[in-house]
PDB file of N, CA and C in Angstrom:
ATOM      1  N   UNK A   1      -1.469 -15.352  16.579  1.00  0.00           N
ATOM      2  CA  UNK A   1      -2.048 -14.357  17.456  1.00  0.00           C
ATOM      3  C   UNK A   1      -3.425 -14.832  17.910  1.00  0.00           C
ATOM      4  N   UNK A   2      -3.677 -14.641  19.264  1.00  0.00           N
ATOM      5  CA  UNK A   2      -5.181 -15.203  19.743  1.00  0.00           C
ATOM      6  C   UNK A   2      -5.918 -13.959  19.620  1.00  0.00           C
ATOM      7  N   UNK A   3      -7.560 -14.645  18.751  1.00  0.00           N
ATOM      8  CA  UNK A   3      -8.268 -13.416  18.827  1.00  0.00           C
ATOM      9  C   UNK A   3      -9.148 -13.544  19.913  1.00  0.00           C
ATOM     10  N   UNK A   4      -9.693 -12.212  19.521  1.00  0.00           N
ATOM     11  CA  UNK A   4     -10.822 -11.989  20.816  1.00  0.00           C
ATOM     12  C   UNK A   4     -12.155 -11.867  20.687  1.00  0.00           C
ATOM     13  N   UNK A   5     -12.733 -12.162  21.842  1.00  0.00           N
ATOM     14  CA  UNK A   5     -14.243 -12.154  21.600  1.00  0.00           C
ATOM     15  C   UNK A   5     -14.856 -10.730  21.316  1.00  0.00           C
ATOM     16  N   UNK A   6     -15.673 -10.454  20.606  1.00  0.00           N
ATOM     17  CA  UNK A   6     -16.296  -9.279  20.631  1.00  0.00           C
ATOM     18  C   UNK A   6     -17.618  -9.509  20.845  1.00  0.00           C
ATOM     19  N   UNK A   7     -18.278  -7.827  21.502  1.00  0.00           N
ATOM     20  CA  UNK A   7     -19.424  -6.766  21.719  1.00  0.00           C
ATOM     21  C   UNK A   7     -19.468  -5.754  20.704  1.00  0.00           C
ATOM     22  N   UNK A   8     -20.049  -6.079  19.684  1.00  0.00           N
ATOM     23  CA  UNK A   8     -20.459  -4.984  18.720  1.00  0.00           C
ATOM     24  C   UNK A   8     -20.855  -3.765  19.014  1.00  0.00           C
ATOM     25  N   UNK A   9     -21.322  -2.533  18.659  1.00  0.00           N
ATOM     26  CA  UNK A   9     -21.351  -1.045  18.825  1.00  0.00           C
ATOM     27  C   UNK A   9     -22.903  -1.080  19.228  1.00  0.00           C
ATOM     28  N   UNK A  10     -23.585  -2.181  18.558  1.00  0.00           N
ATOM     29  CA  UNK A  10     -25.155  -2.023  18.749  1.00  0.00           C
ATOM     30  C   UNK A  10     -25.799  -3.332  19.641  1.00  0.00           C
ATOM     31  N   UNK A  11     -24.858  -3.669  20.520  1.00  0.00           N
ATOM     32  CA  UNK A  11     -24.817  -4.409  21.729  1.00  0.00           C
ATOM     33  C   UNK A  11     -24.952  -3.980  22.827  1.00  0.00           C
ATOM     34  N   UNK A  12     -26.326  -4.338  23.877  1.00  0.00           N
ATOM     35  CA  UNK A  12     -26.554  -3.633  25.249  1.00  0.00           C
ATOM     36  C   UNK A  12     -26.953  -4.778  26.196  1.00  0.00           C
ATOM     37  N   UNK A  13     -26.069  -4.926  27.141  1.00  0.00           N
ATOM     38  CA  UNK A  13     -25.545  -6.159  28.208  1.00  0.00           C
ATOM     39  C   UNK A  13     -26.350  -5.405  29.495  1.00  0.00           C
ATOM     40  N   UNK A  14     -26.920  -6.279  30.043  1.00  0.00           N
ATOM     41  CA  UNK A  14     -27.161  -5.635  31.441  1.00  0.00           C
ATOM     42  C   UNK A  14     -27.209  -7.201  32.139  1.00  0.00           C
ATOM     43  N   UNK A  15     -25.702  -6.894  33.048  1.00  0.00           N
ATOM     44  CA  UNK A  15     -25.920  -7.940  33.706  1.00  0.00           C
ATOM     45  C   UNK A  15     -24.416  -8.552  34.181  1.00  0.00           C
ATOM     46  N   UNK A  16     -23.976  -9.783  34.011  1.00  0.00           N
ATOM     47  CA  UNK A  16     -22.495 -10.465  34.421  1.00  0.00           C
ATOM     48  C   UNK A  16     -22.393 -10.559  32.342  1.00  0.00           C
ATOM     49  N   UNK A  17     -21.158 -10.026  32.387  1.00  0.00           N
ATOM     50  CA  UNK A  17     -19.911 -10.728  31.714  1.00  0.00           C
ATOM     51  C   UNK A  17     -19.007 -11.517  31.963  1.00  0.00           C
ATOM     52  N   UNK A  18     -18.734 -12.655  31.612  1.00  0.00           N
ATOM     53  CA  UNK A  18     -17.607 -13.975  32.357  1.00  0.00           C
ATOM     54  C   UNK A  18     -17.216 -14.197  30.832  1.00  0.00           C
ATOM     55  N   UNK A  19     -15.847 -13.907  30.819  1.00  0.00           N
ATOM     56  CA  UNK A  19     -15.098 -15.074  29.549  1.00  0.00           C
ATOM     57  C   UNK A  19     -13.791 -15.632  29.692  1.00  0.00           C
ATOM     58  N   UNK A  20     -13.555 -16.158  28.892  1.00  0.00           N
ATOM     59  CA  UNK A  20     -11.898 -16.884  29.468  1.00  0.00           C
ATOM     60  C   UNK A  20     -11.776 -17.000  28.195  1.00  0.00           C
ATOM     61  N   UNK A  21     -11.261 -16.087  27.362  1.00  0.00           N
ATOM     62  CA  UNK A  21     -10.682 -15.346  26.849  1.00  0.00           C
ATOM     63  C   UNK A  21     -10.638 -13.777  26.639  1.00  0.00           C
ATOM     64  N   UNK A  22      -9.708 -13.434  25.631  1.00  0.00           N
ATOM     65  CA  UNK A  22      -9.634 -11.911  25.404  1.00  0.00           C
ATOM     66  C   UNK A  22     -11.138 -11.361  24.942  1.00  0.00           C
ATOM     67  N   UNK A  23     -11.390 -10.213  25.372  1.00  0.00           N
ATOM     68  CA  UNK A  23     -12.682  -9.611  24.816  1.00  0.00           C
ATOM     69  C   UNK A  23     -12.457  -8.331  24.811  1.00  0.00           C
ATOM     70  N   UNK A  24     -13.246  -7.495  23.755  1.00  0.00           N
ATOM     71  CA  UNK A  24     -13.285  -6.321  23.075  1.00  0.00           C
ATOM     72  C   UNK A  24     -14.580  -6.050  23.116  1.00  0.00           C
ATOM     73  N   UNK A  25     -15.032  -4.698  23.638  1.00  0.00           N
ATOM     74  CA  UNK A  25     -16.023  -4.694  23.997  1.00  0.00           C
ATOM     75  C   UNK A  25     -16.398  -3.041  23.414  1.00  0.00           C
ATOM     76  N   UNK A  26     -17.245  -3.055  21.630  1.00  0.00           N
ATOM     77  CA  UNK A  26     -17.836  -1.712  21.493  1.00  0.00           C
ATOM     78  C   UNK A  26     -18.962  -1.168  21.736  1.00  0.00           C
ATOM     79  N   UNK A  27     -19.861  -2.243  22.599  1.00  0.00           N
ATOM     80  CA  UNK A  27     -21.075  -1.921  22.738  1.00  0.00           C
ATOM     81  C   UNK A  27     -21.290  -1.291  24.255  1.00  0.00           C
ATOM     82  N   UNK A  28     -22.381  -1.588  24.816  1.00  0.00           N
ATOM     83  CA  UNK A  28     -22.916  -0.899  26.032  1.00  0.00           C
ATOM     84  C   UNK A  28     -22.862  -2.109  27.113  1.00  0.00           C
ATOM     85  N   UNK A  29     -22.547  -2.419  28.366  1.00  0.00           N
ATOM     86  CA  UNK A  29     -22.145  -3.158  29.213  1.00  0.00           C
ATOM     87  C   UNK A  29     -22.682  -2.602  30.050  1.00  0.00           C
ATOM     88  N   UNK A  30     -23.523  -2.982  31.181  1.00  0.00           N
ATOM     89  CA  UNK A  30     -24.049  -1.992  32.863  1.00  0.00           C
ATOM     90  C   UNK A  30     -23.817  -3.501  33.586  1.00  0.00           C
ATOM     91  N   UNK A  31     -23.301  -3.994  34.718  1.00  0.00           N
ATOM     92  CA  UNK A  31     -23.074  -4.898  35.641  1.00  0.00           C
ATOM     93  C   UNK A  31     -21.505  -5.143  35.888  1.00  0.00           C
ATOM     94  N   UNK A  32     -21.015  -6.347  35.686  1.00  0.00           N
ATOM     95  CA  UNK A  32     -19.583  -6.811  35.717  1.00  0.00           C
ATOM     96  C   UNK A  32     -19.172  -7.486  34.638  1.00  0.00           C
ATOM     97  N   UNK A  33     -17.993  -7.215  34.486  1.00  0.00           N
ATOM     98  CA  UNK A  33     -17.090  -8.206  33.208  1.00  0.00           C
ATOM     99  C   UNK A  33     -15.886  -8.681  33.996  1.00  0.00           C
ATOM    100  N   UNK A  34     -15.806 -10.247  33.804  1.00  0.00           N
ATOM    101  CA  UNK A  34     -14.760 -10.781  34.791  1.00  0.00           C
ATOM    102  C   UNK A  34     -13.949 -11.482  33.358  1.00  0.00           C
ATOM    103  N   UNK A  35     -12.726 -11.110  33.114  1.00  0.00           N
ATOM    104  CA  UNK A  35     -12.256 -12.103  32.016  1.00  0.00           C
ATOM    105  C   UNK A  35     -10.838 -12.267  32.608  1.00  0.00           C
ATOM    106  N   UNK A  36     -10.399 -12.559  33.908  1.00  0.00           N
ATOM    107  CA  UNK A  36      -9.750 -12.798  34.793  1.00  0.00           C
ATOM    108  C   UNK A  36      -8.598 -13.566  34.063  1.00  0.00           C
ATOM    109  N   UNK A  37      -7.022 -12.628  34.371  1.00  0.00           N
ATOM    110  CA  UNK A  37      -6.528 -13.749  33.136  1.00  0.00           C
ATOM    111  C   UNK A  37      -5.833 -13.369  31.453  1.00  0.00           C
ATOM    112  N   UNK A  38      -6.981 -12.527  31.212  1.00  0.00           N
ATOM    113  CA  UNK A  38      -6.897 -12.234  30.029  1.00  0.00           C
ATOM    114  C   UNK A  38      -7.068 -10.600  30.089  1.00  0.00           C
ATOM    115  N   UNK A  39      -6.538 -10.286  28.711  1.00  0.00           N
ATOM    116  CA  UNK A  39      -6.899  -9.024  28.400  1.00  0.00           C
ATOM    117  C   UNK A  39      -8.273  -8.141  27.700  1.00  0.00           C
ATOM    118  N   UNK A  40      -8.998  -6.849  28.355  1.00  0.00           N
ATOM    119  CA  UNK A  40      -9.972  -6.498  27.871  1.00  0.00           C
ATOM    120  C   UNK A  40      -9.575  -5.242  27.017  1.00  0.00           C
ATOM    121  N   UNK A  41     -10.361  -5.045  26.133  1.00  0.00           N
ATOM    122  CA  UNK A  41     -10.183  -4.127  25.850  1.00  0.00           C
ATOM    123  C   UNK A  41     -11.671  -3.308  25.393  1.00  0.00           C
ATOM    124  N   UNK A  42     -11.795  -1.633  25.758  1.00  0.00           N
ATOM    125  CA  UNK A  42     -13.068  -0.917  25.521  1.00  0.00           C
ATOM    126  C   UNK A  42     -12.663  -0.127  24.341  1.00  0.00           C
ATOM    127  N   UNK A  43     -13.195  -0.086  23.341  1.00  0.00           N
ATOM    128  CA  UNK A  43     -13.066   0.507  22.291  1.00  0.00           C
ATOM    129  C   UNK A  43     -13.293   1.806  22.255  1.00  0.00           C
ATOM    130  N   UNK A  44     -13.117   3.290  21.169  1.00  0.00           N
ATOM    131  CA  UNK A  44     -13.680   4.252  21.303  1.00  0.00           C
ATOM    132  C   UNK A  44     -15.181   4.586  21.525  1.00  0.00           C
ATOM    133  N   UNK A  45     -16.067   3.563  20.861  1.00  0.00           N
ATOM    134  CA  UNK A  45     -17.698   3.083  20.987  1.00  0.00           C
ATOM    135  C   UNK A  45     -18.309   2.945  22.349  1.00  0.00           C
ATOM    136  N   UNK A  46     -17.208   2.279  23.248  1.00  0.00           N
ATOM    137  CA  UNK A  46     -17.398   1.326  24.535  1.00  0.00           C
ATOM    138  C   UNK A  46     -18.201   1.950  25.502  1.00  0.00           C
ATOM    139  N   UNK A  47     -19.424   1.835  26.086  1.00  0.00           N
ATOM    140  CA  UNK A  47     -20.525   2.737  27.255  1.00  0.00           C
ATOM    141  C   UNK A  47     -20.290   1.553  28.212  1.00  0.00           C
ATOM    142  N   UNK A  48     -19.281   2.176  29.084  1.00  0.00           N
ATOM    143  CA  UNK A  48     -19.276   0.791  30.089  1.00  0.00           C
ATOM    144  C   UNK A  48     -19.361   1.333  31.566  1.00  0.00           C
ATOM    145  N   UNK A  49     -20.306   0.931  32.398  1.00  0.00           N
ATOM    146  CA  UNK A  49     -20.902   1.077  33.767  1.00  0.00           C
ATOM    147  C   UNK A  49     -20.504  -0.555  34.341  1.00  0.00           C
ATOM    148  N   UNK A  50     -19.571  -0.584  34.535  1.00  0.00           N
ATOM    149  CA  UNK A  50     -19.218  -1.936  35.681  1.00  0.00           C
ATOM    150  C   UNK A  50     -18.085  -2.415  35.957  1.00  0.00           C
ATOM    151  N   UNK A  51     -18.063  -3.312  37.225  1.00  0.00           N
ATOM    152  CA  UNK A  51     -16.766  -3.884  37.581  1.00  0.00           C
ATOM    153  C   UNK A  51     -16.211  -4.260  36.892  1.00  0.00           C
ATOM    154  N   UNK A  52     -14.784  -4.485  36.628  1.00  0.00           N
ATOM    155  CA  UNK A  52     -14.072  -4.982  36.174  1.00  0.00           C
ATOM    156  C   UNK A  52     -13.020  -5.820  36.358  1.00  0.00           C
ATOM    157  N   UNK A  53     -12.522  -6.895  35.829  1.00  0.00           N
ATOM    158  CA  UNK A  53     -11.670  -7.654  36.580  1.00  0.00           C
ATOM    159  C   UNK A  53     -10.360  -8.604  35.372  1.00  0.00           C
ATOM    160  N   UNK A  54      -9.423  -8.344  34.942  1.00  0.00           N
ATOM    161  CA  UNK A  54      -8.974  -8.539  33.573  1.00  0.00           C
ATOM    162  C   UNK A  54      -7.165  -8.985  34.163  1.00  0.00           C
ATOM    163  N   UNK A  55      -6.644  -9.122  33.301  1.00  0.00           N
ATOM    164  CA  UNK A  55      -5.393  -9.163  33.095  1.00  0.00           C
ATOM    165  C   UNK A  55      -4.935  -7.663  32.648  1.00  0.00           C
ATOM    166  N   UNK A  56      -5.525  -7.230  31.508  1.00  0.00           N
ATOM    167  CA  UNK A  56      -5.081  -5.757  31.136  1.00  0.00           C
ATOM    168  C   UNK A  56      -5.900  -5.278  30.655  1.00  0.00           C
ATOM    169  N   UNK A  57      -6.503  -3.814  30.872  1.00  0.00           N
ATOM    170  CA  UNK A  57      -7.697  -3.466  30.500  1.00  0.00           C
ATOM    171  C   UNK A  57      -7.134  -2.498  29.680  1.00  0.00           C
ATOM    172  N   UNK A  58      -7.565  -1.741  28.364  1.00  0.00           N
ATOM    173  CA  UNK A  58      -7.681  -0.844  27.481  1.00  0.00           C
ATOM    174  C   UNK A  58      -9.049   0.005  27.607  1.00  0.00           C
ATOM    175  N   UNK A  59      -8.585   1.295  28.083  1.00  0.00           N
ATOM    176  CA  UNK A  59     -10.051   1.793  27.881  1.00  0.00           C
ATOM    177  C   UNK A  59      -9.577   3.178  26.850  1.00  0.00           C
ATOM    178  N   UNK A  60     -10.774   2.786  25.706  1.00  0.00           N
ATOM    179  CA  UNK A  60     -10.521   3.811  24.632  1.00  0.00           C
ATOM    180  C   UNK A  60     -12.053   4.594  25.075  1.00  0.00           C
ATOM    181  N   UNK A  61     -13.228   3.943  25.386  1.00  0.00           N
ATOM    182  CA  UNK A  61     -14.191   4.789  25.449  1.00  0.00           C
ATOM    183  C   UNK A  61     -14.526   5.460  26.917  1.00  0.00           C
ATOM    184  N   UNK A  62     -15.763   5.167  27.076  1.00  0.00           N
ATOM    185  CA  UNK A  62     -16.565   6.053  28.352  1.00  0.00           C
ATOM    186  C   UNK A  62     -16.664   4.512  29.127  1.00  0.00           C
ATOM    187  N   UNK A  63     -16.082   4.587  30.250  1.00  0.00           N
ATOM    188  CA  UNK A  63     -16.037   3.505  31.814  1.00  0.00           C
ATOM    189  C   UNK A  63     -16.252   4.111  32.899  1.00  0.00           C
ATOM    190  N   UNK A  64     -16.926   3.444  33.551  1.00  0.00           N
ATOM    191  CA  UNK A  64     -17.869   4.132  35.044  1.00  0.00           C
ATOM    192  C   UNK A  64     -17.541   2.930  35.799  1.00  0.00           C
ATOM    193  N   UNK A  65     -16.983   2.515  36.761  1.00  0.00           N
ATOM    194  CA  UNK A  65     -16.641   1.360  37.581  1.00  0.00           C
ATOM    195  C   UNK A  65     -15.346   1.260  38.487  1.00  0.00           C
ATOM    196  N   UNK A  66     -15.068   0.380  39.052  1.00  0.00           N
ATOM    197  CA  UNK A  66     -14.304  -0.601  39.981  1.00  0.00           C
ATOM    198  C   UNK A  66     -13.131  -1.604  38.900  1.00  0.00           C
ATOM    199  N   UNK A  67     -11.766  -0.838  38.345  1.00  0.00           N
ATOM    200  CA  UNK A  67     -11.244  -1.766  37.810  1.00  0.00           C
ATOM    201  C   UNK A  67     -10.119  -2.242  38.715  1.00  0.00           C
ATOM    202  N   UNK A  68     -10.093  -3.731  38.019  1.00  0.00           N
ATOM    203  CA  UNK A  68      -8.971  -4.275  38.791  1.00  0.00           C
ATOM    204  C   UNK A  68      -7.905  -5.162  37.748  1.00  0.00           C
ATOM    205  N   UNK A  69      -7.075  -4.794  37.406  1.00  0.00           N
ATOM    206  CA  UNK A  69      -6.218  -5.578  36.967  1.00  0.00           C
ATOM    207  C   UNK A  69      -4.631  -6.278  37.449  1.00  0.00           C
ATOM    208  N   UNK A  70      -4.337  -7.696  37.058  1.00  0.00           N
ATOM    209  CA  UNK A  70      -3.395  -8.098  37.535  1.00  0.00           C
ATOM    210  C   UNK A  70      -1.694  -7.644  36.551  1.00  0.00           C
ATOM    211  N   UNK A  71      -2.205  -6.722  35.442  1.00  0.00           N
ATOM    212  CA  UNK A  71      -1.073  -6.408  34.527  1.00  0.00           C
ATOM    213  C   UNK A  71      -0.808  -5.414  34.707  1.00  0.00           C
ATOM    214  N   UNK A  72      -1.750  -4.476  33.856  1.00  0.00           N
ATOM    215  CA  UNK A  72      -1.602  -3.343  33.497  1.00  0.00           C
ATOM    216  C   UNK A  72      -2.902  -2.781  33.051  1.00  0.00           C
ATOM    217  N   UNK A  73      -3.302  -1.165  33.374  1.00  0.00           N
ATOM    218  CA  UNK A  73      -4.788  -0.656  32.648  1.00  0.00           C
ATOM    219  C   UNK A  73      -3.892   0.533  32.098  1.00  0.00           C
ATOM    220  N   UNK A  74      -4.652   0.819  30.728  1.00  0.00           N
ATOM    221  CA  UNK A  74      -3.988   1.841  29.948  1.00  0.00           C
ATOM    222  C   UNK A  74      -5.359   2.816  29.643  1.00  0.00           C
ATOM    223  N   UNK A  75      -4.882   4.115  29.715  1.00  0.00           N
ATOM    224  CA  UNK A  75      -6.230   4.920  29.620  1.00  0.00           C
ATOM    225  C   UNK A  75      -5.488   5.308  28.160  1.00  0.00           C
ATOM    226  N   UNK A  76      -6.280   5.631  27.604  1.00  0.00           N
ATOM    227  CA  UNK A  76      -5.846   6.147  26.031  1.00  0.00           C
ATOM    228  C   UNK A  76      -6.625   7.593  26.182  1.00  0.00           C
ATOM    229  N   UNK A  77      -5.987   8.446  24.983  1.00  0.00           N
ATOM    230  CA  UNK A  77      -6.259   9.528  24.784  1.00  0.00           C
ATOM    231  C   UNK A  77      -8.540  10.068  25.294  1.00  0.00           C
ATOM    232  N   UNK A  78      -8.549   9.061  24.301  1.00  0.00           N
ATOM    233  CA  UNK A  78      -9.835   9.089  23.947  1.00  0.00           C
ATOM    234  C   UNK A  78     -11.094   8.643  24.887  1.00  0.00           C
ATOM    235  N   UNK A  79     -10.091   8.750  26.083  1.00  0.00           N
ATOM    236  CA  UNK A  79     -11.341   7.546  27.598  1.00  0.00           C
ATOM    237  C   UNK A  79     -11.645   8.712  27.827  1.00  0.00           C
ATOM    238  N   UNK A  80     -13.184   8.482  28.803  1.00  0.00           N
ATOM    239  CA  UNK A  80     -13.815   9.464  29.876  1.00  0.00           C
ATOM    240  C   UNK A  80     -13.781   7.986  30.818  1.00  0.00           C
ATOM    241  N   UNK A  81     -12.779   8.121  31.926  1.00  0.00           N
ATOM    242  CA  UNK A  81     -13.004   6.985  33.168  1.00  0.00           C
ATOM    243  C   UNK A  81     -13.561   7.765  34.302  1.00  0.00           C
ATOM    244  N   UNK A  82     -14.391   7.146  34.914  1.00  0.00           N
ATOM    245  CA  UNK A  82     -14.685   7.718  36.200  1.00  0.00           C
ATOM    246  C   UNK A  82     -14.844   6.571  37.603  1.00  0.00           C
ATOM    247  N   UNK A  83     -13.710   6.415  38.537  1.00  0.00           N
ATOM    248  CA  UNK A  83     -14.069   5.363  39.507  1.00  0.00           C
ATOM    249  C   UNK A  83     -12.806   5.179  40.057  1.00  0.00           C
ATOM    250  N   UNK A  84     -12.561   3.611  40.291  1.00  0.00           N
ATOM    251  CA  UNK A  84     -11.136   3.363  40.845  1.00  0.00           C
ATOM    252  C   UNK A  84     -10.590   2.458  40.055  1.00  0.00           C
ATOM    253  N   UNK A  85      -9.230   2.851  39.668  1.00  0.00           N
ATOM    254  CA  UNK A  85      -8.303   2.022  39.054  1.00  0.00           C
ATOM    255  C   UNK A  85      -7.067   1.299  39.945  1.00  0.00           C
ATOM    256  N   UNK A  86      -6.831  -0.164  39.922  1.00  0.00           N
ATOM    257  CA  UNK A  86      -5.666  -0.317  40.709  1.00  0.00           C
ATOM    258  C   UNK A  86      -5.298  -2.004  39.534  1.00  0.00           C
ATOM    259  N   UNK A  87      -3.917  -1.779  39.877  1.00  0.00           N
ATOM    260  CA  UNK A  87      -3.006  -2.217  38.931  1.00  0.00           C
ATOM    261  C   UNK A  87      -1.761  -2.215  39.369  1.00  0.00           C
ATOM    262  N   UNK A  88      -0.800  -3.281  38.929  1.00  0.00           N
ATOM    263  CA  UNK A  88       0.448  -2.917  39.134  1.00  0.00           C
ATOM    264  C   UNK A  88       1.110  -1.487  38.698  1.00  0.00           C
ATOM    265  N   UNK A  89       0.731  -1.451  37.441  1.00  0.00           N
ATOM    266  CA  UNK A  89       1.061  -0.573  36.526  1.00  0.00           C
ATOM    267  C   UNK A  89       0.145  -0.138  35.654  1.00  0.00           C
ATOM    268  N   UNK A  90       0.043   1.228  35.812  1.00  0.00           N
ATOM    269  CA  UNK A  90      -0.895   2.103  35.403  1.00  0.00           C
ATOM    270  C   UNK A  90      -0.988   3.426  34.276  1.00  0.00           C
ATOM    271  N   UNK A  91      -0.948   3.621  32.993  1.00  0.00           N
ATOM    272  CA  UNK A  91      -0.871   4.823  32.205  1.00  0.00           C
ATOM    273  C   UNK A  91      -1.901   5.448  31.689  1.00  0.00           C
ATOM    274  N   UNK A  92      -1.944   6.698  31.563  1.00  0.00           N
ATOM    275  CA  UNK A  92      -2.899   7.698  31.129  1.00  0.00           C
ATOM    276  C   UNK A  92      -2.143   8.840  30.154  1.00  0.00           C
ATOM    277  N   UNK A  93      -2.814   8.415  28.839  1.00  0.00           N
ATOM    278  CA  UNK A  93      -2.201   8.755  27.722  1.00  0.00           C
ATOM    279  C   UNK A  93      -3.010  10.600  28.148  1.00  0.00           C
ATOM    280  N   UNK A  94      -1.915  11.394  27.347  1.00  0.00           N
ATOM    281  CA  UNK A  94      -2.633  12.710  27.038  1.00  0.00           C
ATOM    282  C   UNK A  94      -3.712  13.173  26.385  1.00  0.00           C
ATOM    283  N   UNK A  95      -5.067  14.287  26.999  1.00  0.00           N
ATOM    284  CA  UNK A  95      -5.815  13.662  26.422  1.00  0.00           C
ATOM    285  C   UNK A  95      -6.858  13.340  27.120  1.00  0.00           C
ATOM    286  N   UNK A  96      -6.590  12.227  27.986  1.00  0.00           N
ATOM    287  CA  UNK A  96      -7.735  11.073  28.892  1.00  0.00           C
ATOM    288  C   UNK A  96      -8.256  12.120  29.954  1.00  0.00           C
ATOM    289  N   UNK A  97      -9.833  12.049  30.243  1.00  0.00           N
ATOM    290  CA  UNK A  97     -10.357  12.165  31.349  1.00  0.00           C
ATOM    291  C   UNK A  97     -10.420  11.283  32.571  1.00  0.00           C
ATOM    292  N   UNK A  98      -9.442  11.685  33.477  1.00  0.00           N
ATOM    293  CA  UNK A  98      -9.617  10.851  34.339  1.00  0.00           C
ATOM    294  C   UNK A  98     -10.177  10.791  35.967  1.00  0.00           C
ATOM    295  N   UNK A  99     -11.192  10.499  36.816  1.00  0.00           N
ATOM    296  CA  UNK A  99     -11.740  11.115  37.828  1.00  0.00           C
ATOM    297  C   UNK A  99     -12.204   9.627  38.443  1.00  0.00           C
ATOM    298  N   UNK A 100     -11.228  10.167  39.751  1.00  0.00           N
ATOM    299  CA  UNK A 100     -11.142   9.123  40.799  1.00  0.00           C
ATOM    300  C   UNK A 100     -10.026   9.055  41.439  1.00  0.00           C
ATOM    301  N   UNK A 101     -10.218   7.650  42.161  1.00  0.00           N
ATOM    302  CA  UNK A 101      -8.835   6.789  42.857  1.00  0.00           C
ATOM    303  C   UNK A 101      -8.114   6.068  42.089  1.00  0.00           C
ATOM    304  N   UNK A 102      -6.717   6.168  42.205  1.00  0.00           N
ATOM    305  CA  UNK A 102      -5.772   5.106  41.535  1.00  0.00           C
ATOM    306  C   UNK A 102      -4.580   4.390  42.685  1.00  0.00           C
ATOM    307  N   UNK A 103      -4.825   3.253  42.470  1.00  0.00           N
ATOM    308  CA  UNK A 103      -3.799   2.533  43.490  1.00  0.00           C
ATOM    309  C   UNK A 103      -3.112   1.707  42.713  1.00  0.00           C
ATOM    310  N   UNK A 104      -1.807   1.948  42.239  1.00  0.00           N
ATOM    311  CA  UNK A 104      -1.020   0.945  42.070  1.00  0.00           C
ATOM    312  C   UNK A 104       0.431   0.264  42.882  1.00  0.00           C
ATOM    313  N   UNK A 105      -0.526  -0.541  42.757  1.00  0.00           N
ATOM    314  CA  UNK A 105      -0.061  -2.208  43.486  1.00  0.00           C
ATOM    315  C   UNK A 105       0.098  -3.435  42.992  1.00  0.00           C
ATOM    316  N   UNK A 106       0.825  -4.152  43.596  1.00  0.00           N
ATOM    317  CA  UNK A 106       0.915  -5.316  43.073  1.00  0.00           C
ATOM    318  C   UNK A 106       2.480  -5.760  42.441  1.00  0.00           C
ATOM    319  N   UNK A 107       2.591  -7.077  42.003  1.00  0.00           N
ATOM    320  CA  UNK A 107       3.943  -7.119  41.348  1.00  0.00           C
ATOM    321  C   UNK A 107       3.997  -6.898  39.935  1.00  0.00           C
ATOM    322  N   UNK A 108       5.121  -6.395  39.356  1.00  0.00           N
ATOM    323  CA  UNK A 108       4.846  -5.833  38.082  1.00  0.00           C
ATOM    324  C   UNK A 108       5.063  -6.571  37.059  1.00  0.00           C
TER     325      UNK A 108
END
């Protein structure tokens, strides 16, 4: 199993995220995270204000942004999202706050 990079809970980013690999992210993020490719995932911890750009995004916490994925974004119970989501394929567990645009597109 490939692991992933992590953002600890007492981690505060202001700025570009770039990785090429998987990343998990419990800390605080304000700019963009590009891990293009790969899968992200926001933890229940996760304070995230920015673009996004992933293979498959997980959002368990609080996301404010522009996501874009080429897989799949999964809102879990436990998200507050606010922005635009587009994806081939798109779920929002029961539960999730969700407020915005959703476009799904793409091949699945």
């Amino acid at each position: 199993m490939e692991s992933a990079a992590q953002i600890g809970p007492s981690i505060h980013i202001k700025g570009q995220v770039f990785a090429q690999e998987p990343l998990t992210i419990a800390g605080h993020v304000t700019g963009t995270i590009d891990v293009t490719g790969h899968p992200l995932t926001v933890t229940d911890s996760g304070q995230i204000a920015a673009d996004i750009v992933a293979h498959t995004i997980v959002i368990g916490g609080n996301v404010n942004g522009k996501l874009l994925a080429d897989g799949r974004i999964v809102v879990n119970k436990t998200a507050t999202f606010e922005g635009d989501l587009s994806a081939p394929a798109v779920s929002v567990h029961d539960g999730a706050v969700v407020q915005g645009r959703l476009e799904i597109a793409g091949r699945r």
